[in-house]
Protein backbone atom coordinates (compact mmCIF):
# COMPACT_ATOMS: atom_id res chain seq x y z
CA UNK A 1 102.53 83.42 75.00
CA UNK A 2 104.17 83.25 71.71
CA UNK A 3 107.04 81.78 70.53
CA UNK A 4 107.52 85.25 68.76
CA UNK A 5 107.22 87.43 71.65
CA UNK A 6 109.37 84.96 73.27
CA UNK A 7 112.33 86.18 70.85
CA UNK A 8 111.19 89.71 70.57
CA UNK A 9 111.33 90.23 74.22
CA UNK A 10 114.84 88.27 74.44
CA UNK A 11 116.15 90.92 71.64
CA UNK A 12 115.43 94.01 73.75
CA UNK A 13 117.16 93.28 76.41
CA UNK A 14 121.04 93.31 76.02
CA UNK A 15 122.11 90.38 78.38
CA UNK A 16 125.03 90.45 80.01
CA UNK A 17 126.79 87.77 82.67
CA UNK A 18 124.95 89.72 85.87
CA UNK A 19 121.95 92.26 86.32
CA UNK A 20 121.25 92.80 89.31
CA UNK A 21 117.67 91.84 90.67
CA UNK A 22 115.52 94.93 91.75
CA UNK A 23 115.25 94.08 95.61
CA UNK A 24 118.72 94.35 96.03
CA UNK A 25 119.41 97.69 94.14
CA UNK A 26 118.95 99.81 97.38
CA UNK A 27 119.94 97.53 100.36
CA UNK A 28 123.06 96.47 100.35
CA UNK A 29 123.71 92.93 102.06
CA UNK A 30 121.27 90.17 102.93
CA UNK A 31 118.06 91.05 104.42
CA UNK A 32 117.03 89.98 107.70
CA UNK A 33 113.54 87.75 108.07
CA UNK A 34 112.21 90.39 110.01
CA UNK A 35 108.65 90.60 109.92
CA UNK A 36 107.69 94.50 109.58
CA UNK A 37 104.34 95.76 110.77
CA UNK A 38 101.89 95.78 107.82
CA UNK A 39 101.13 99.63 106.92
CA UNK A 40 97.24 100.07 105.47
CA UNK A 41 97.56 101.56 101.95
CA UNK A 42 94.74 103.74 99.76
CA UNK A 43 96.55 102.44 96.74
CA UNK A 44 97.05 98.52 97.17
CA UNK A 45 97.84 96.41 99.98
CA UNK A 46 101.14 94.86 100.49
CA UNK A 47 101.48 91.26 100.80
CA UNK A 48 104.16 90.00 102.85
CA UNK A 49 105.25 86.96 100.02
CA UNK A 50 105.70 89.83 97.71
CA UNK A 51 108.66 92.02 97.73
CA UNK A 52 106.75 94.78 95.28
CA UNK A 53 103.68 96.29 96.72
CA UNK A 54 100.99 95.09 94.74
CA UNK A 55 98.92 97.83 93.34
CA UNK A 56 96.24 95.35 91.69
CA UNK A 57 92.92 98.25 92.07
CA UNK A 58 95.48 100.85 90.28
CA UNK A 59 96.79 98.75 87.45
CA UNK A 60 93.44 97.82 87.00
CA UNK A 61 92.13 101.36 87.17
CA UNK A 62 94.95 101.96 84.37
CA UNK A 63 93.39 99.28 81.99
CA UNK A 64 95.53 96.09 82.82
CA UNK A 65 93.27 93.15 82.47
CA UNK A 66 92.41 91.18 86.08
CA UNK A 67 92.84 87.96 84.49
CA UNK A 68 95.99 88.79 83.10
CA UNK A 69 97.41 90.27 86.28
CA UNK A 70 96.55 87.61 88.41
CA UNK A 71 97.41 85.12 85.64
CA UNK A 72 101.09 86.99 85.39
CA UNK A 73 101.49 86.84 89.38
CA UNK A 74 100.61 82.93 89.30
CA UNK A 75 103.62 82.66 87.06
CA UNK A 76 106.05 84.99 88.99
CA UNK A 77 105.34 83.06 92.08
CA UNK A 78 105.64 79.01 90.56
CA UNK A 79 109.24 80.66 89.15
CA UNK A 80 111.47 77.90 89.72
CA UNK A 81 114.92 80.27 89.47
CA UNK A 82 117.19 80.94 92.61
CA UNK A 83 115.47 84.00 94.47
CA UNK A 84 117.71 86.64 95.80
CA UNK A 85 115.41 86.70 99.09
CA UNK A 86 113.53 83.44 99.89
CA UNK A 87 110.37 85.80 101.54
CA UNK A 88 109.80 86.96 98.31
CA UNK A 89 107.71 85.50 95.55
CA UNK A 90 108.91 88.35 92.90
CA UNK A 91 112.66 88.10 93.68
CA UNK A 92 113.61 85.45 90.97
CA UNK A 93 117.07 86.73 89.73
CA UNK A 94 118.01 85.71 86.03
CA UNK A 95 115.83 86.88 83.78
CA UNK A 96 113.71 84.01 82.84
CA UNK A 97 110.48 82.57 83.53
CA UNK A 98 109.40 83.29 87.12
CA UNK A 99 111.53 86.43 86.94
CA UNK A 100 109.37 89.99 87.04
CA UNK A 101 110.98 91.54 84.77
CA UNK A 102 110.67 88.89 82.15
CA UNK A 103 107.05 87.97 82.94
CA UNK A 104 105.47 91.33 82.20
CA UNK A 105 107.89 92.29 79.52
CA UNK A 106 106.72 89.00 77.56
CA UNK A 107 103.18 90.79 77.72
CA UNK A 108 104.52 94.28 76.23
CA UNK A 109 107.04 92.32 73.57
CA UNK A 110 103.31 91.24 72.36
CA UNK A 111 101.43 94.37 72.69
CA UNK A 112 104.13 95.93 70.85
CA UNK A 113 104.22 93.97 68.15
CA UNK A 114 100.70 94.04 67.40
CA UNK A 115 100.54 97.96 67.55
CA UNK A 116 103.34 97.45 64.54
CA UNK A 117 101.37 95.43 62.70
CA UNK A 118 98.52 97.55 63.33
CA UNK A 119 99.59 100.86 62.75
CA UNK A 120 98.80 100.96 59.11
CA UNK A 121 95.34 99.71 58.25
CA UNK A 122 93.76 100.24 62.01
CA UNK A 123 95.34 102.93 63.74
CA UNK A 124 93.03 103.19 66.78
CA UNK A 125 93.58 99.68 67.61
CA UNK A 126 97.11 100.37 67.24
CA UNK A 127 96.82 102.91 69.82
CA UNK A 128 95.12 100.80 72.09
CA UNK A 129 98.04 98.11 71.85
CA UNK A 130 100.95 100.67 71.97
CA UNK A 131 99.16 101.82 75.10
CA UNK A 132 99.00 97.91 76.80
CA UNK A 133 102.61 97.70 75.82
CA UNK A 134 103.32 100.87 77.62
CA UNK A 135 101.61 99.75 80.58
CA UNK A 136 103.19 96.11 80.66
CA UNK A 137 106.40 97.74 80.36
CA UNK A 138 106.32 100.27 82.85
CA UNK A 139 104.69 97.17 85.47
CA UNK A 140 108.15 95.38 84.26
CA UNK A 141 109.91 98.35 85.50
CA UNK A 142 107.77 99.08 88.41
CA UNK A 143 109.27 100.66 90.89
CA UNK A 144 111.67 102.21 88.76
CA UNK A 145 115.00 102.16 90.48
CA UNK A 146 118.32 103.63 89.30
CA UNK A 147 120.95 100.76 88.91
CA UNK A 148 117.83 98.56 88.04
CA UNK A 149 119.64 97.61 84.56
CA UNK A 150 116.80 95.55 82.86
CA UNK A 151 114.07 97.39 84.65
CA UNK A 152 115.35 100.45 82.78
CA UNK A 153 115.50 98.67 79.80
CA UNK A 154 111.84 97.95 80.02
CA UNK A 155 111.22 101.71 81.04
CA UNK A 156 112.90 102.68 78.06
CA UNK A 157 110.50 100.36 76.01
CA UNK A 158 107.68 101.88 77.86
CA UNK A 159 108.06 104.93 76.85
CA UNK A 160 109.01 104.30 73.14
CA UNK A 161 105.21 102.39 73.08
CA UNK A 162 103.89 105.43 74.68
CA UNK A 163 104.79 107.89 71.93
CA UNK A 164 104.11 105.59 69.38
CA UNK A 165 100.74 105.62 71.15
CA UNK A 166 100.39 109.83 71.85
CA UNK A 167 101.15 110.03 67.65
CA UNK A 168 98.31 108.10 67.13
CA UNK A 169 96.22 110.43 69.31
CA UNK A 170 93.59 113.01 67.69
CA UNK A 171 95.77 115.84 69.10
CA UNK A 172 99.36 114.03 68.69
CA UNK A 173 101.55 113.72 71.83
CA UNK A 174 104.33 116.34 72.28
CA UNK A 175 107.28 116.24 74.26
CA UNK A 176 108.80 119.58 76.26
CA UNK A 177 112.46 119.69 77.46
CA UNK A 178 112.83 122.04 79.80
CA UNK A 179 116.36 123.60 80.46
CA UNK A 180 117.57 123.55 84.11
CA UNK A 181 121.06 123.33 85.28
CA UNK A 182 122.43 121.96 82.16
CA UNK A 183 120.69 119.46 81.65
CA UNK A 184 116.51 119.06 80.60
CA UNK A 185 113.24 117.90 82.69
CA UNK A 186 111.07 116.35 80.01
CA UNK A 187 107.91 116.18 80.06
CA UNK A 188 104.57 114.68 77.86
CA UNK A 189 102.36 117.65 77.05
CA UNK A 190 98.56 115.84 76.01
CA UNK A 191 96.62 118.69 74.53
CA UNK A 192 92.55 118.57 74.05
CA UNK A 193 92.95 120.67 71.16
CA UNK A 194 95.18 123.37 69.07
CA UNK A 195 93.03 125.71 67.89
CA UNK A 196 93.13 127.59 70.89
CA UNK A 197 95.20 128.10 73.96
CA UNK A 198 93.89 125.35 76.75
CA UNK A 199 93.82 125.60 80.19
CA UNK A 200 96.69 123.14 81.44
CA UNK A 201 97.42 121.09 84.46
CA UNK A 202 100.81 119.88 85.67
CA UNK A 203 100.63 116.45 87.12
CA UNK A 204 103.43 114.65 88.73
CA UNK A 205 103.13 111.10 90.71
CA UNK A 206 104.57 109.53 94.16
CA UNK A 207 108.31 108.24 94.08
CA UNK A 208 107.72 105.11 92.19
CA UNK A 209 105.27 106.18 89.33
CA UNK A 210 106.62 107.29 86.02
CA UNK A 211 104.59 109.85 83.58
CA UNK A 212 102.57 107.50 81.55
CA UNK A 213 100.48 106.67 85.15
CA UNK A 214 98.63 109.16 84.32
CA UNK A 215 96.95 108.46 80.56
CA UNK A 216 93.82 107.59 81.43
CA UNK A 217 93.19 110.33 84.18
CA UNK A 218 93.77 112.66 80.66
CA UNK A 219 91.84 110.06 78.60
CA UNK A 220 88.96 109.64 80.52
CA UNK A 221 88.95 112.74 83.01
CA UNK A 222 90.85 116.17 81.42
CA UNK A 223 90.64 115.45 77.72
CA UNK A 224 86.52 115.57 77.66
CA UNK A 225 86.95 118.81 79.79
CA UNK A 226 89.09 120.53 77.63
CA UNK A 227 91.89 120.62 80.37
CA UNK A 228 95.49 120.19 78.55
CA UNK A 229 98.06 117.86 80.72
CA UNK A 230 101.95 118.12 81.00
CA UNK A 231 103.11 115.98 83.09
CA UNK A 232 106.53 115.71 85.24
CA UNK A 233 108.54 112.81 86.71
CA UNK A 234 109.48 113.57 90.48
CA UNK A 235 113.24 113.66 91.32
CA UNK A 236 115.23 110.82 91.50
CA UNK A 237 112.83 108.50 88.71
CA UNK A 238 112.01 108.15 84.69
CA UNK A 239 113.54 111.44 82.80
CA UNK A 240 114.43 112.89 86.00
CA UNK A 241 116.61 110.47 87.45
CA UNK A 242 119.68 112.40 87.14
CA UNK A 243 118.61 114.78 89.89
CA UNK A 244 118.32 113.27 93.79
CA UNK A 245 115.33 114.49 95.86
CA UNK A 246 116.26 117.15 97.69
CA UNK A 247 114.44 119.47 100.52
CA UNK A 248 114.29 121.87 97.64
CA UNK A 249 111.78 119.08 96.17
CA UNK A 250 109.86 121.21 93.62
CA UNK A 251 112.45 122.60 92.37
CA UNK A 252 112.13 120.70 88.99
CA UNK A 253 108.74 121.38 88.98
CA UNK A 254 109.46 125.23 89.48
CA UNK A 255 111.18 125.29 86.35
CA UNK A 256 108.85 124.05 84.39
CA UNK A 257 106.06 126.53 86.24
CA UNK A 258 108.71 128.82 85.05
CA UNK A 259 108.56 127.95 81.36
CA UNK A 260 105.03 127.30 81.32
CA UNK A 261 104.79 130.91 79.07
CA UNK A 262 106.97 129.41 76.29
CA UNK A 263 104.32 126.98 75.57
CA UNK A 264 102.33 128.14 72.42
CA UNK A 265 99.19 125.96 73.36
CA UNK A 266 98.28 126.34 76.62
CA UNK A 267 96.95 129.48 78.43
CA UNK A 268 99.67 130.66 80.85
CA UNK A 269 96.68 132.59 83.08
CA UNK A 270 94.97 129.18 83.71
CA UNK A 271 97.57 126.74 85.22
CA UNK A 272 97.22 124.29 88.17
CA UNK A 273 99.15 121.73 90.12
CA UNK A 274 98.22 117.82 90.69
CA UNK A 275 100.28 115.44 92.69
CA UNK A 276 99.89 112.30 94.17
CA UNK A 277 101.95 110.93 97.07
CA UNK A 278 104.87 112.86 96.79
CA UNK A 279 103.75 114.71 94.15
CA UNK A 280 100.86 116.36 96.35
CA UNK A 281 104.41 117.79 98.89
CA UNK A 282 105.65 119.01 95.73
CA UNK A 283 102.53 120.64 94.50
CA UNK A 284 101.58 121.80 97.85
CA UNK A 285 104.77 123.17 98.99
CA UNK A 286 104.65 125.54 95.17
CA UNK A 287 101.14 126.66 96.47
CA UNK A 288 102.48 128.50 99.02
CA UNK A 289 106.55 129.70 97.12
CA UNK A 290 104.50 130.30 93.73
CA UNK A 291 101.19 131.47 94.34
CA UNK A 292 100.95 134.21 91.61
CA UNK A 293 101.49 131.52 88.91
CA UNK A 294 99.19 129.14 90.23
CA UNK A 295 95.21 128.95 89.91
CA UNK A 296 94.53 125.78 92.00
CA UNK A 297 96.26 122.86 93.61
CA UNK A 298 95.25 119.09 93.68
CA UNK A 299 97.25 116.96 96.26
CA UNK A 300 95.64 113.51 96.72
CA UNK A 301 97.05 111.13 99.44
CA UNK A 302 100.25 113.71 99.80
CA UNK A 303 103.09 112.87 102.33
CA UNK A 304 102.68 116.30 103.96
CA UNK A 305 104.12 116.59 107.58
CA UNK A 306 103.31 112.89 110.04
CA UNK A 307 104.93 110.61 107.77
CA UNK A 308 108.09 112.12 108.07
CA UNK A 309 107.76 113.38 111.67
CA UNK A 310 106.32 110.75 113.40
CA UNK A 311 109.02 107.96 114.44
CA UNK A 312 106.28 104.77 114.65
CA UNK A 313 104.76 105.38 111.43
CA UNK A 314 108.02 105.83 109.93
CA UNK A 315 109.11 102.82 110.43
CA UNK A 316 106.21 100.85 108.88
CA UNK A 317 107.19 101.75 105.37
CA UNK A 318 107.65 98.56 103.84
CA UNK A 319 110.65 97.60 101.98
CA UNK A 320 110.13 98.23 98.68
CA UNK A 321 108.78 101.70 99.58
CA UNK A 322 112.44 102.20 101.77
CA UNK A 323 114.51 101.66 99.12
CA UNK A 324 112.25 103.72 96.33
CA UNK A 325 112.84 106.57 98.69
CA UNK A 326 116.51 105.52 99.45
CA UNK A 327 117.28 105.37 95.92
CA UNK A 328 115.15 108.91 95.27
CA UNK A 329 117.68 110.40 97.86
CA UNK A 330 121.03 108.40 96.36
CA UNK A 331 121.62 106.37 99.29
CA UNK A 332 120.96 103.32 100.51
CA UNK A 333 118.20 101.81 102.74
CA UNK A 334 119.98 99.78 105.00
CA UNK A 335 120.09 102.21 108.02
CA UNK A 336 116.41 103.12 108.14
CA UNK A 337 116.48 104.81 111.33
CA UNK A 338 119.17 107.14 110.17
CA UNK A 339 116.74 107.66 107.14
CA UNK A 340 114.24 109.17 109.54
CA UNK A 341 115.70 112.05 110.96
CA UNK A 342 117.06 112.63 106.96
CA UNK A 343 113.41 112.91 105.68
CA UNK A 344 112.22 114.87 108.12
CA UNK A 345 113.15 118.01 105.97
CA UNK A 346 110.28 117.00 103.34
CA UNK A 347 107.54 117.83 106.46
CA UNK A 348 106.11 120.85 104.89
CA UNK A 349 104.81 121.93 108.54
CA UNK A 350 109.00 121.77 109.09
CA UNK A 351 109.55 124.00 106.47
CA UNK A 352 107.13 126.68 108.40
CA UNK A 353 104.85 126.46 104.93
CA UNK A 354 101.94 125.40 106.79
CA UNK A 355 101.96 127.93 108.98
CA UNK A 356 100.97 130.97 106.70
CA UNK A 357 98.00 130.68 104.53
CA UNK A 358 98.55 131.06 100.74
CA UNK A 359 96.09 132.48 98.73
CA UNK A 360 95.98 129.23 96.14
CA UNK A 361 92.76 127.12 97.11
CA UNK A 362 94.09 123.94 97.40
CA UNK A 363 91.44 120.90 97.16
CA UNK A 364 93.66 118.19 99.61
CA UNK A 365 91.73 114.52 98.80
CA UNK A 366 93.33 111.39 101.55
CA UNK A 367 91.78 108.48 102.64
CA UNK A 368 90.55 107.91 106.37
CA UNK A 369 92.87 105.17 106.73
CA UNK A 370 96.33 106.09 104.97
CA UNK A 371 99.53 105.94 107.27
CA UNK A 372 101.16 108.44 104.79
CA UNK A 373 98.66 110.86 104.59
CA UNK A 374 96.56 110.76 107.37
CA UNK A 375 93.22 112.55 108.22
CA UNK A 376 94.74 115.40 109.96
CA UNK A 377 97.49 116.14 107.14
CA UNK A 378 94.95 116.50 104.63
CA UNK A 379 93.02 118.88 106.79
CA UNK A 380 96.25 120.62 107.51
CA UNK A 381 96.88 121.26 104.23
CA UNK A 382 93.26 122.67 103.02
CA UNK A 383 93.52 124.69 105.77
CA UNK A 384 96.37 126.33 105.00
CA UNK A 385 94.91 127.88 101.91
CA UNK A 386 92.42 130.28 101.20
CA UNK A 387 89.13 129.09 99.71
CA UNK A 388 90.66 125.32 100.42
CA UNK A 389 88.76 122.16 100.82
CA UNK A 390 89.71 118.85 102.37
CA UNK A 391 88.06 115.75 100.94
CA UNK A 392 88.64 112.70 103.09
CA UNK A 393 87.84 109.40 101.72
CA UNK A 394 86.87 106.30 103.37
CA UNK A 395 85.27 103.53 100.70
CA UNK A 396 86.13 100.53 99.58
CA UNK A 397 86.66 98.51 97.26
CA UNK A 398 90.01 100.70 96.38
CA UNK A 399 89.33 99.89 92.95
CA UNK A 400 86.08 102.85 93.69
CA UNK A 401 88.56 105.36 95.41
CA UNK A 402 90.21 106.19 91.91
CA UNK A 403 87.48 107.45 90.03
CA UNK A 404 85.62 109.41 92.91
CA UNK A 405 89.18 111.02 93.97
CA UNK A 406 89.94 112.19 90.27
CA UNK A 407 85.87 112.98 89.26
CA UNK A 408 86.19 115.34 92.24
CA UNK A 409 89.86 116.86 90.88
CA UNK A 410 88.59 117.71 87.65
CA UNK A 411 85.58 119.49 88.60
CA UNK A 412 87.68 121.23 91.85
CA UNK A 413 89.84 122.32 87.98
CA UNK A 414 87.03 123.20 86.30
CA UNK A 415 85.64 125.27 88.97
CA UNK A 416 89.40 127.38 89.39
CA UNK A 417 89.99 127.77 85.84
C-alpha cells in the first residue's frame, strides 16, 4: 500500500488517547475461553480464531476482490499489537497495522483517492473506485456497532464514497429523509429512470448490514428490470441508529411505507418489501399490519419465529452476532440467557401474525441448513399468505446461493408488479 494512502487514511480518523476496540463495545468485562457450539450459516461460516463472522462468499458477491480479502485477513491475523481477546485474530486494539479497522480502511483511503483523481476525465472508472471505497469502508466498519468510535468513522467515509459514487450514476443517487418522531429515517432512493413513475422496492438488511449492501442487487438485478430501490437501515444501525429495536420492529419501515406517495418518481400502486435476516421479520410482519399498501413481500433467510423461541438454538449465536443484537436493543450482551426470553417478542408466530393469512403473496427464500431461519419458518411464513411460495435452498458453494436467491426475488417482483 502506499505511502499516500498511508497518510490519507491517518487524516480521517481523529485519534484520540483510547477507542475502544469493536469486540468489547457490547460485553462488558473479559470474556471467558468458552468454546460455543459452531452455528451453520447461509451467509459465511464463522471461524472460531476470528471474532467477526467472516462473510468471504458475500463480500465477494459484493465485488471485493478474493485476493485482496484473503490478502487483508493474512495481515489482520500476523498483527503484532496487544489484542483485547487472545481467541481472536481481528481483536488488535490501537489502530495500526494488524488492527481491522486500519487494515481495510488503508484499502478505501486508496480507492478514494483514485475516484478523486478520476472523477474528471473518466467518470465511470471513478464510479467504480468510489464504489470499492464504499465497500472497504463499510468492511472497516463491519458490524456496525454504536460506541464503535473509529468504526463509525469509517461508516461515515463509506457513505460519503457511496454518494460520490450514486452522482456518478446514469440516473444520479437521491437521498429521502423521512420525518418520524422528530427526527428523520434516511434512506438511498436508486431509480432506473425519471421519465416515468417506476415500480419501487423497499429493501432493508439483517442487524449488521448497512444500506450500501445492497448496490449490486440494484446494479445487476432491479436496475435492468426497471424496478426503482429505496432502501432502509434496520433499527439500532447506519442512519437509524438513534432508534433501539423494538417489538414494534417495522415501525421505521412503516413510515416510510407511509410516505412512499410523496415520492414524485416512483409509482405508489406498485410497491414491495425485501428483507434479509431481520429485515425479512420486518418485511414479513408489514405483510400482514399493511397489506393494502403492499404488492409483494421478499423475506430471504428471515428470523421469523424458532430463533427466538427455541432455547438450544438460541444459544448458538456466536459472539459477534450477541452483541450486534445486544447493541440493536441498547443493552449489553453479557447475560445472554436473560437476552432470550427478551427476544422472544420478535417471534412473529408470538405476535399471533402467523396465525391469520394476509392477502400479500409473500415469496419466503431460506436455506435447508440455516439455524436462524430454518426449513419450517420459511414454510411458515409462505403459508401464511395468500398466493405465497416458499423457496428452500440447499447448494453450495454459498458464493452460488446469492445469485439464485435474488434471480428468483426479482422475477417473484416482476411477476407482482
Amino acid at each position: 500500500m502506499s505511502g499516500a494512502s498511508d497518510n490519507l487514511s491517518e487524516r480521517l480518523f481523529s485519534r484520540t488517547e483510547y477507542q475502544p476496540e469493536t469486540s468489547t463495545i457490547s460485553y462488558q468485562g473479559a470474556r471467558g475461553e468458552v468454546n460455543e457450539p459452531l452455528a451453520p450459516y447461509i451467509d459465511g461460516a464463522h471461524l472460531p480464531s476470528f471474532y467477526r463472522l467472516q462473510k468471504r462468499a458475500f463480500w465477494r458477491w459484493q465485488g471485493t476482490d478474493s485476493i485482496e480479502i484473503e490478502a487483508t485477513l493474512a495481515r489482520i491475523a500476523a498483527g503484532r499489537g496487544l489484542r483485547s481477546s487472545a481467541r481472536w485474530l481481528d481483536t488488535v486494539s490501537d489502530y495500526k497495522r494488524g488492527n481491522w479497522i486500519f487494515e481495510w480502511s488503508q484499502l478505501g483511503s486508496a480507492q478514494l483517492q483514485q475516484g478523486m483523481a478520476l472523477s474528471g476525465a473518466e467518470p465511470e472508472q471513478a464510479r467504480l473506485a468510489f464504489l470499492a471505497a464504499a465497500r472497504y469502508f463499510a468492511l472497516a466498519s463491519y458490524p456496525h456497532l454504536k460506541g464503535d468510535t473509529l468504526g463509525l468513522q469509517a461508516q461515515r467515509l463509506a457513505n460519503q464514497a457511496y454518494r460520490r459514487a450514486g452522482q456518478l450514476q446514469p440516473v444520479p443517487l437521491k437521498e429521502l429523509k423521512v420525518p418520524f418522531h422528530g427526527k428523520w429515517v434516511q434512506g438511498y432512493l436508486h431509480l432506473p429512470r425519471l421519465d416515468k413513475p417506476s415500480p419501487l422496492v423497499i429493501v432493508s438488511g439483517s442487524l449488521d448490514s448497512i444500506q450500501l449492501d445492497f448496490q449490486r442487487f440494484y446494479q445487476d438485478y432491479l436496475a435492468p428490470a426497471g424496478i426503482a430501490m429505496l432502501t432502509v437501515d434496520m433499527p439500532g444501525v447506519g442512519y437509524s441508529a438513534h432508534w433501539p429495536l423494538v417489538q414494534d420492529s417495522s415501525r421505521l419501515h412503516q413510515a416510510v411505507l407511509d410516505y412512499v406517495p410523496k415520492i414524485p418518481w416512483v409509482d405508489e400502486r406498485r410497491v414491495a418489501l425485501l428483507g434479509v435476516r431481520m429485515g425479512g421479520n420486518v418485511v414479513g410482519r408489514l405483510a400482514f399490519l399493511a397489506p393494502f399498501k403492499l404488492r409483494t413481500v421478499v423475506s430471504i433467510a428471515g428470523a421469523g419465529h424458532r430463533y427466538f423461541t427455541e432455547h438450544p438454538r438460541f444459544m448458538q449465536t456466536p459472539p459477534m452476532l450477541r452483541d450486534t443484537i445486544a447493541n440493536r436493543l441498547g443493552v449489553c450482551s453479557n447475560d445472554w440467557e436473560r437476552l432470550f426470553y427478551r427476544c422472544q417478542e420478535f417471534s412473529l408466530k408470538t405476535q399471533g401474525l402467523l396465525r391469520s393469512r394476509t392477502t400479500v403473496p409473500i415469496l419466503s427464500i431460506g436455506h435447508k441448513r440455516d439455524f436462524i431461519c430454518p426449513e419450517q419458518d420459511t414454510q411458515a411464513l409462505a403459508d401464511a399468505s395468500r398466493g405465497g411460495k416458499a423457496l428452500v435452498l440447499d447448494k453450495l458453494p454459498l458464493f452460488d446461493v446469492y445469485g439464485v436467491a435474488l434471480r428468483q426475488a426479482r422475477d417473484w417482483l416482476l411477476a407482482h408488479f
